[in-house]
N, C-alpha and C. Protein backbone atom coordinates (compact mmCIF):
# COMPACT_ATOMS: atom_id res chain seq x y z
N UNK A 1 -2.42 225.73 83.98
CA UNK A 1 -2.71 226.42 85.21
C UNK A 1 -3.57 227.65 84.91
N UNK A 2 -4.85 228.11 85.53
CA UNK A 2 -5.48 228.79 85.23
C UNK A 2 -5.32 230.15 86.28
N UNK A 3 -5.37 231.18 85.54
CA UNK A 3 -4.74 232.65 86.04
C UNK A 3 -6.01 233.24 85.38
N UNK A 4 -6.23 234.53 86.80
CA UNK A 4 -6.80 235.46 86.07
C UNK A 4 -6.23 236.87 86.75
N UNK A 5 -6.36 237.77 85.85
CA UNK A 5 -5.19 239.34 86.43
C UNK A 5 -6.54 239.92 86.20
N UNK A 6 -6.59 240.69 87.29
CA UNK A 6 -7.58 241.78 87.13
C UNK A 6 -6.61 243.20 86.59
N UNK A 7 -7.46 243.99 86.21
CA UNK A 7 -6.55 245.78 85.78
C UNK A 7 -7.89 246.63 85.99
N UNK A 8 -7.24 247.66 85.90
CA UNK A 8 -8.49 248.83 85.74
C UNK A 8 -8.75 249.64 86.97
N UNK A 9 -8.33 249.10 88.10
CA UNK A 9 -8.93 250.34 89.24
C UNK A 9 -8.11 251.06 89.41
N UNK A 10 -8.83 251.73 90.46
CA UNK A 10 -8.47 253.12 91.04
C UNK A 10 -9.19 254.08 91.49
N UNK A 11 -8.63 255.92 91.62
CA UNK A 11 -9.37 256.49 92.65
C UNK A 11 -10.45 257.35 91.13
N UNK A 12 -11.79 257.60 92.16
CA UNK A 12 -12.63 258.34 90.88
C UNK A 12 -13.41 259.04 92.10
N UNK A 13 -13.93 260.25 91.89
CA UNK A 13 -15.02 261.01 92.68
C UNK A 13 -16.17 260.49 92.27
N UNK A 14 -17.43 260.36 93.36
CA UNK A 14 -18.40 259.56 93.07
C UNK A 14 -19.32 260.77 91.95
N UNK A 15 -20.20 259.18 91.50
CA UNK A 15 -20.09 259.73 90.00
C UNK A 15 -19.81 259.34 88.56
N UNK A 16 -18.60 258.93 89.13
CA UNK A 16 -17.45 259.01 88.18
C UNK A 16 -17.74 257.31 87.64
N UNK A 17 -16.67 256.66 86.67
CA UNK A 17 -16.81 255.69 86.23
C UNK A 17 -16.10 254.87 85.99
N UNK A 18 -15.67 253.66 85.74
CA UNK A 18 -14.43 252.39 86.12
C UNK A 18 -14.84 251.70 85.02
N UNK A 19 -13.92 250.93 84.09
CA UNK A 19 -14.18 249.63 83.62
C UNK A 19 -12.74 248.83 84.18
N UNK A 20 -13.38 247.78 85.02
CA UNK A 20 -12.49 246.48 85.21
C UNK A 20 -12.28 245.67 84.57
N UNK A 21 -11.05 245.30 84.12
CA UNK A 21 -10.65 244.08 83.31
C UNK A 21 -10.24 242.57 83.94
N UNK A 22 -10.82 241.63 83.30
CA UNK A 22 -10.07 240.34 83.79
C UNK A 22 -9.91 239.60 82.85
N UNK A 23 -8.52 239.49 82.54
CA UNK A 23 -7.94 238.59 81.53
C UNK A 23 -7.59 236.97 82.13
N UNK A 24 -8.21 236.27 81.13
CA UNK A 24 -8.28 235.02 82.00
C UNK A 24 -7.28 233.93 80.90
N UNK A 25 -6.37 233.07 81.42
CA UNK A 25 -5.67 231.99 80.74
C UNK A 25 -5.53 230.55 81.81
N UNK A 26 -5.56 229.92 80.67
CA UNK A 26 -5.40 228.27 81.27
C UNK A 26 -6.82 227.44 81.18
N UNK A 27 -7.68 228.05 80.39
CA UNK A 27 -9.30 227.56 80.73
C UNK A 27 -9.23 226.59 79.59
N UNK A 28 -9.56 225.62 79.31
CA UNK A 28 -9.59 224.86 78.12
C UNK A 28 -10.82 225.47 77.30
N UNK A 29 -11.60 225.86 77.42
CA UNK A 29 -12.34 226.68 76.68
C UNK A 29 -13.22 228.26 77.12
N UNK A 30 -14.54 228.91 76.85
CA UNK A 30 -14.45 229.62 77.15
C UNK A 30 -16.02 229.96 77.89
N UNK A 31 -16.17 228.43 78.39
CA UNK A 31 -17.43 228.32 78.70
C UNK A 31 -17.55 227.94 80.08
N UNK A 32 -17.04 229.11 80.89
CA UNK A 32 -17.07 228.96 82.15
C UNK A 32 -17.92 230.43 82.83
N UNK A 33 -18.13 229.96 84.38
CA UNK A 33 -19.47 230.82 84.91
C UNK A 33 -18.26 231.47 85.53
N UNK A 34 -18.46 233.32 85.87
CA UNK A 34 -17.41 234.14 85.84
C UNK A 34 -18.04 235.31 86.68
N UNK A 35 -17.46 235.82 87.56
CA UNK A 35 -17.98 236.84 88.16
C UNK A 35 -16.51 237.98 88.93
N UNK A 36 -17.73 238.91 89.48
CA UNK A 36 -16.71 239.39 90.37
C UNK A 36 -17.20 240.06 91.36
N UNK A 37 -16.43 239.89 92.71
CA UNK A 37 -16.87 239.86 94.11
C UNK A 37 -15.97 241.20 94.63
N UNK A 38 -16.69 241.70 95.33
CA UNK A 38 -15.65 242.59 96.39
C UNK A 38 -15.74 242.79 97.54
N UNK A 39 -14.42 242.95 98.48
CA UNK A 39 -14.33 243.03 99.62
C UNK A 39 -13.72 244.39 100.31
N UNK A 40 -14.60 245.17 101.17
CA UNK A 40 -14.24 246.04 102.11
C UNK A 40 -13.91 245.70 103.15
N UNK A 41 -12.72 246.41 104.33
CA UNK A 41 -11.84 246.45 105.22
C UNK A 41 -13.10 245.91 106.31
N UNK A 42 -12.44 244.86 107.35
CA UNK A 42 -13.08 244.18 107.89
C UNK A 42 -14.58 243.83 107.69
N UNK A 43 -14.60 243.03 106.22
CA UNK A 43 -15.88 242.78 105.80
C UNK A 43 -16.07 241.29 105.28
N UNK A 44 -16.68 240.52 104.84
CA UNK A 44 -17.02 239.45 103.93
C UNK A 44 -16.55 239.64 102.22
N UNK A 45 -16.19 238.52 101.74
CA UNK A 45 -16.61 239.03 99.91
C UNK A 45 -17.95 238.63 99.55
N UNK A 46 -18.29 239.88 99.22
CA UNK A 46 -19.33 239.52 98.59
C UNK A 46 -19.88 239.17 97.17
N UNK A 47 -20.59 239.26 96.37
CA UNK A 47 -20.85 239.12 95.05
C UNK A 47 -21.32 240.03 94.92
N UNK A 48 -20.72 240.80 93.47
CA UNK A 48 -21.53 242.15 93.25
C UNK A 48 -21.97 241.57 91.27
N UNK A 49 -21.69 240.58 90.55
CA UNK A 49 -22.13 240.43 89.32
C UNK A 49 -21.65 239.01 88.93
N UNK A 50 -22.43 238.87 87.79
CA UNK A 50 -21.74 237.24 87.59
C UNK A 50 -22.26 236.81 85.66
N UNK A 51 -21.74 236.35 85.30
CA UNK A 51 -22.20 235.69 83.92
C UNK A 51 -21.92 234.15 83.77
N UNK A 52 -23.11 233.75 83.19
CA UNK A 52 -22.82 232.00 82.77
C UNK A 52 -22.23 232.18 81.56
N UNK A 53 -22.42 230.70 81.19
CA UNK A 53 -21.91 230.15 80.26
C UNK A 53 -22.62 230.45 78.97
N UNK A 54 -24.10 231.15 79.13
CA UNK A 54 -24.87 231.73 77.87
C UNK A 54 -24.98 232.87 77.96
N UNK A 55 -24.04 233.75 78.68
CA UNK A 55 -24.10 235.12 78.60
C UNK A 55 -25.27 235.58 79.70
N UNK A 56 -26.17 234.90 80.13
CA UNK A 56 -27.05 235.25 81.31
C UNK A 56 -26.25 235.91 82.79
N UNK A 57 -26.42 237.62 83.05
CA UNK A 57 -26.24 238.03 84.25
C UNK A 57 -26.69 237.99 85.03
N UNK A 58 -26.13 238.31 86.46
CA UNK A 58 -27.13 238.74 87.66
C UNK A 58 -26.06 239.52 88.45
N UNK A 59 -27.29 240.71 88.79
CA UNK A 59 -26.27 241.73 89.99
C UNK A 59 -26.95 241.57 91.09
N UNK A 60 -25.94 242.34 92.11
CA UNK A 60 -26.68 242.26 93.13
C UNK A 60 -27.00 243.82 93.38
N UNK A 61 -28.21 243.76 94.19
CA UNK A 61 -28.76 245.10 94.07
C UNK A 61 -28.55 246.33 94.20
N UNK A 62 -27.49 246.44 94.70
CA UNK A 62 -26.78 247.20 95.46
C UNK A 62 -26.32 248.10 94.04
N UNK A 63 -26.00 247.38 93.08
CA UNK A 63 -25.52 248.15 91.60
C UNK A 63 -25.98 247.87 90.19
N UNK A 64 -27.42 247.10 90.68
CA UNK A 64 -28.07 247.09 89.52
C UNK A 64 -28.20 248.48 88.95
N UNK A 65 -28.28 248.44 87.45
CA UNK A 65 -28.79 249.71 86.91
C UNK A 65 -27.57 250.35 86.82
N UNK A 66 -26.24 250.24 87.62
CA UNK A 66 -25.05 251.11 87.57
C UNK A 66 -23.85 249.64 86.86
N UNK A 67 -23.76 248.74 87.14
CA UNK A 67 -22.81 248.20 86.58
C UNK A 67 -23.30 246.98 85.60
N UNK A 68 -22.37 246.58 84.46
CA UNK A 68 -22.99 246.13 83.72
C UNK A 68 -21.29 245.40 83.61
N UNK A 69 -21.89 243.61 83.02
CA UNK A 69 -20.83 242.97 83.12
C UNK A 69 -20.95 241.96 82.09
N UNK A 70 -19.34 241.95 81.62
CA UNK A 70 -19.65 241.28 80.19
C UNK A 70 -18.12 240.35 79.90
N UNK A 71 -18.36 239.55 78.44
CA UNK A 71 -16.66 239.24 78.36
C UNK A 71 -16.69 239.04 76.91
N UNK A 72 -15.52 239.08 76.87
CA UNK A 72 -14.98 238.47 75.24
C UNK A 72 -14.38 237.73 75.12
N UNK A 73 -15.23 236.80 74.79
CA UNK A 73 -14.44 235.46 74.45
C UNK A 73 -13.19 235.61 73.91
N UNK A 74 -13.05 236.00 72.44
CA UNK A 74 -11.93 235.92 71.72
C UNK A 74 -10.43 236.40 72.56
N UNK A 75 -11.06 237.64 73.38
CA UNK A 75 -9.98 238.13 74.38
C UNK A 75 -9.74 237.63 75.47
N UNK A 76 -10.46 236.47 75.98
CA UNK A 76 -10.36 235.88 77.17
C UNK A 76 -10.84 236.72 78.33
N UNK A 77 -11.27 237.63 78.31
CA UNK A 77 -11.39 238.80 78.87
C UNK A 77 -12.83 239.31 79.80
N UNK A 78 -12.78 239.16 81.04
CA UNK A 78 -14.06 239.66 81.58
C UNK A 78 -14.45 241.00 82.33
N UNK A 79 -15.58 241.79 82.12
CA UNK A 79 -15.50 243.08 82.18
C UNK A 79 -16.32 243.66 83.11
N UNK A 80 -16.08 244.53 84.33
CA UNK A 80 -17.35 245.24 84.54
C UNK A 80 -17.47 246.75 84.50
N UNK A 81 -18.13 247.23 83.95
CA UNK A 81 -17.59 248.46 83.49
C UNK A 81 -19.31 248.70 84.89
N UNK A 82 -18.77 250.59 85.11
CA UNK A 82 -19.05 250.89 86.65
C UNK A 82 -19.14 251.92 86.54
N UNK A 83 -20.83 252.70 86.42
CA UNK A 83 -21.07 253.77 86.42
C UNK A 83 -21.86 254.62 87.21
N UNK A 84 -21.87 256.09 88.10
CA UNK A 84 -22.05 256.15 88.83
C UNK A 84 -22.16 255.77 90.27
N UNK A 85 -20.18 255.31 90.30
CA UNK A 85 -19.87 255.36 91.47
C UNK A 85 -20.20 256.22 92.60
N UNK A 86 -20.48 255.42 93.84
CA UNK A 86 -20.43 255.93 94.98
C UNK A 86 -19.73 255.64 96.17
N UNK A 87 -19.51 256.16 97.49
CA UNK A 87 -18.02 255.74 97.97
C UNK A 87 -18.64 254.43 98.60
N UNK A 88 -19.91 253.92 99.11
CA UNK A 88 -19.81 252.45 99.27
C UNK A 88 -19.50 252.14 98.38
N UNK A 89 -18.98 251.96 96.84
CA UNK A 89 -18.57 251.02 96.27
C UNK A 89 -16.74 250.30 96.01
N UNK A 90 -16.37 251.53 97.03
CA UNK A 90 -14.93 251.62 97.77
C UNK A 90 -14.84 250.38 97.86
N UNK A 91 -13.77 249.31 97.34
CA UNK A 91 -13.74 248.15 97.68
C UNK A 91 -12.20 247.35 96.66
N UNK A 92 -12.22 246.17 97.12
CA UNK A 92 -11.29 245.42 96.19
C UNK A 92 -11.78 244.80 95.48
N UNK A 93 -11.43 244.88 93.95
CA UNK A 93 -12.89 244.11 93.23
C UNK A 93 -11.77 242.70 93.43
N UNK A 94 -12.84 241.56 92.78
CA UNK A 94 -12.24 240.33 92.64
C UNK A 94 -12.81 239.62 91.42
N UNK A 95 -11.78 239.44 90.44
CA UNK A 95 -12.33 238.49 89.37
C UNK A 95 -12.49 236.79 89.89
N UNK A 96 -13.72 236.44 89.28
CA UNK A 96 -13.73 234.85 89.83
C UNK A 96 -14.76 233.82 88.93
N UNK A 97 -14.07 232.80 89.00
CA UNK A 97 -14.25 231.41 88.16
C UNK A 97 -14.92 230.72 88.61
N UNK A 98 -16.10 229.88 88.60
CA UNK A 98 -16.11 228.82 88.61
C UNK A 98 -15.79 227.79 87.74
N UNK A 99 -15.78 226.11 87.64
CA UNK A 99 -15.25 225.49 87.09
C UNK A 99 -16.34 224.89 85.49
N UNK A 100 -17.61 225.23 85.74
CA UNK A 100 -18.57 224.96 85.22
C UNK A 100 -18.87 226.42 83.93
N UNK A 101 -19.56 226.17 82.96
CA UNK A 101 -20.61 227.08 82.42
C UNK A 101 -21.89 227.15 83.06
N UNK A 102 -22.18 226.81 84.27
CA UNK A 102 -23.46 226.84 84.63
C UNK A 102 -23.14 227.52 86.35
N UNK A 103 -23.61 228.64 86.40
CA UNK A 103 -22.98 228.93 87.36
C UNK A 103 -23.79 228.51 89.05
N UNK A 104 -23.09 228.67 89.73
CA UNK A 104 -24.00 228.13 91.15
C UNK A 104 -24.40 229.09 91.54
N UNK A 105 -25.83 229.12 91.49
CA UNK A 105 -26.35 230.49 92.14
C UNK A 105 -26.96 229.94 94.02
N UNK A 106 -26.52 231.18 94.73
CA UNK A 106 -27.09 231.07 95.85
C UNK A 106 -27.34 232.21 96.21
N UNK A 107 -29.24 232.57 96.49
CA UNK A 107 -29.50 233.90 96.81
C UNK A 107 -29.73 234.41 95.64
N UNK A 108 -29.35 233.97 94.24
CA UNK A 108 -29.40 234.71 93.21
C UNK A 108 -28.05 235.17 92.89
N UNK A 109 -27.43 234.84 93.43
CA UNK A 109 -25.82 235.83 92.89
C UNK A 109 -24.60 234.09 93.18
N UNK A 110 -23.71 234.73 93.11
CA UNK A 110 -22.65 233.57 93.51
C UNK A 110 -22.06 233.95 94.88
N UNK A 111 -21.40 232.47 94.91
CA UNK A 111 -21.28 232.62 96.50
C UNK A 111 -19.82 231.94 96.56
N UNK A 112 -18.89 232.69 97.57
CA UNK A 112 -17.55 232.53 97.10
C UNK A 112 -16.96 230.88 97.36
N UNK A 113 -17.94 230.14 97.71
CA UNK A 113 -17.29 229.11 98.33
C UNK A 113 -17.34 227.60 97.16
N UNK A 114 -18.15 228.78 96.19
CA UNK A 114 -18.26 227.43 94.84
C UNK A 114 -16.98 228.11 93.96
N UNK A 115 -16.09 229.48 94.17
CA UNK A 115 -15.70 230.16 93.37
C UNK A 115 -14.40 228.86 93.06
N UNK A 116 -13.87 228.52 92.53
CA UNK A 116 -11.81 227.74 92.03
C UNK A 116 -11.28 228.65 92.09
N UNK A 117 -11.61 229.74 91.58
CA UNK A 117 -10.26 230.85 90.73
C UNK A 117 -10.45 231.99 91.19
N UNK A 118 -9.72 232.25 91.95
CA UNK A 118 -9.58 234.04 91.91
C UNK A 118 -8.52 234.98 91.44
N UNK A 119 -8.93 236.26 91.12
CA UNK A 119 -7.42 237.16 90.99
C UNK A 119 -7.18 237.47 92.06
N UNK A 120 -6.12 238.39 91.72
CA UNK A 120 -5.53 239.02 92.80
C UNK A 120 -6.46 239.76 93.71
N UNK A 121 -6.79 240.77 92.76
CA UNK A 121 -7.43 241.66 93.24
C UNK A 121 -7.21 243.16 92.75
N UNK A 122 -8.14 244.16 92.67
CA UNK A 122 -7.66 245.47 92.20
C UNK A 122 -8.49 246.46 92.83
N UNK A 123 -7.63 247.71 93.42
CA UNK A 123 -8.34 248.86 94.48
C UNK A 123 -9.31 249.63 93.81
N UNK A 124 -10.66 249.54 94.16
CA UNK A 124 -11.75 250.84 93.16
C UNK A 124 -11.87 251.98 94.71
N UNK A 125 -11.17 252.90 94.61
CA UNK A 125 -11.52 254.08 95.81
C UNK A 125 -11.90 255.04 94.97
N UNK A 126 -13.83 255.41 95.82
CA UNK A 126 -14.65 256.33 95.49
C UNK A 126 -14.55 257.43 96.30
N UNK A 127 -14.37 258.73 96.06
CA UNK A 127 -14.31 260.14 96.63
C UNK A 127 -15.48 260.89 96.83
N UNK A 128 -15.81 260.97 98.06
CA UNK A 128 -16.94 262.01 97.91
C UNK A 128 -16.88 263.40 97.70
């Protein structure tokens, strides 16, 4: 059964900086397309980053240049570390799977409806 736990948020004055964790188990290997989406209070999820199966990213624009997203294999582990927060980036992040190493891009980013796997979820609140 495949699980993924997100960790890492919380409150920061904008500015300030986050690394999100997603520890992932149950994958038979470690060559799957991986991202993470977030959702604000009466909003859509959206896609804010994503990695394939060869390490190839894509953000969406909104935090290019500020977030940067990565994993470790050996740790199972996927990352977006988040710098120069601002309070749009107030949100619930979401770690997410697809089932492939090749990820489905739509628009350029992923789109939640190819996603299998999600976490829970974890609160990033930015302070102005």
């Amino acid at each position: 059964q495949v699980q993924l736990v997100e960790s890492g948020g919380g409150s920061v004055q904008a500015g300030g900086s986050l690394r999100l964790s997603c520890t992932a188990s149950g994958f038979t290997d470690n060559n799957y397309c991986m991202g993470w989406f977030r959702q604000k209070p009466e909003a859509e999820r959206e896609a804010v980053a994503a990695i394939d199966g060869d390490d190839s990213a894509r953000y969406a624009e909104s935090v290019k240049g500020r977030f940067t997203i990565s994993k470790d294999n050996a740790k199972n582990t996927l990352y977006l570390q988040m710098h120069n927060l601002k309070p749009e980036d107030t949100a619930t992040y979401y770690c997410a799977a697809e089932t492939s190493g090749v990820c489905t891009w739509v628009g350029g980013l992923l789109h939640a409806a190819y996603v299998t796997f999600w976490g829970q979820g974890t609160q990033v609140t930015v302070s102005s």
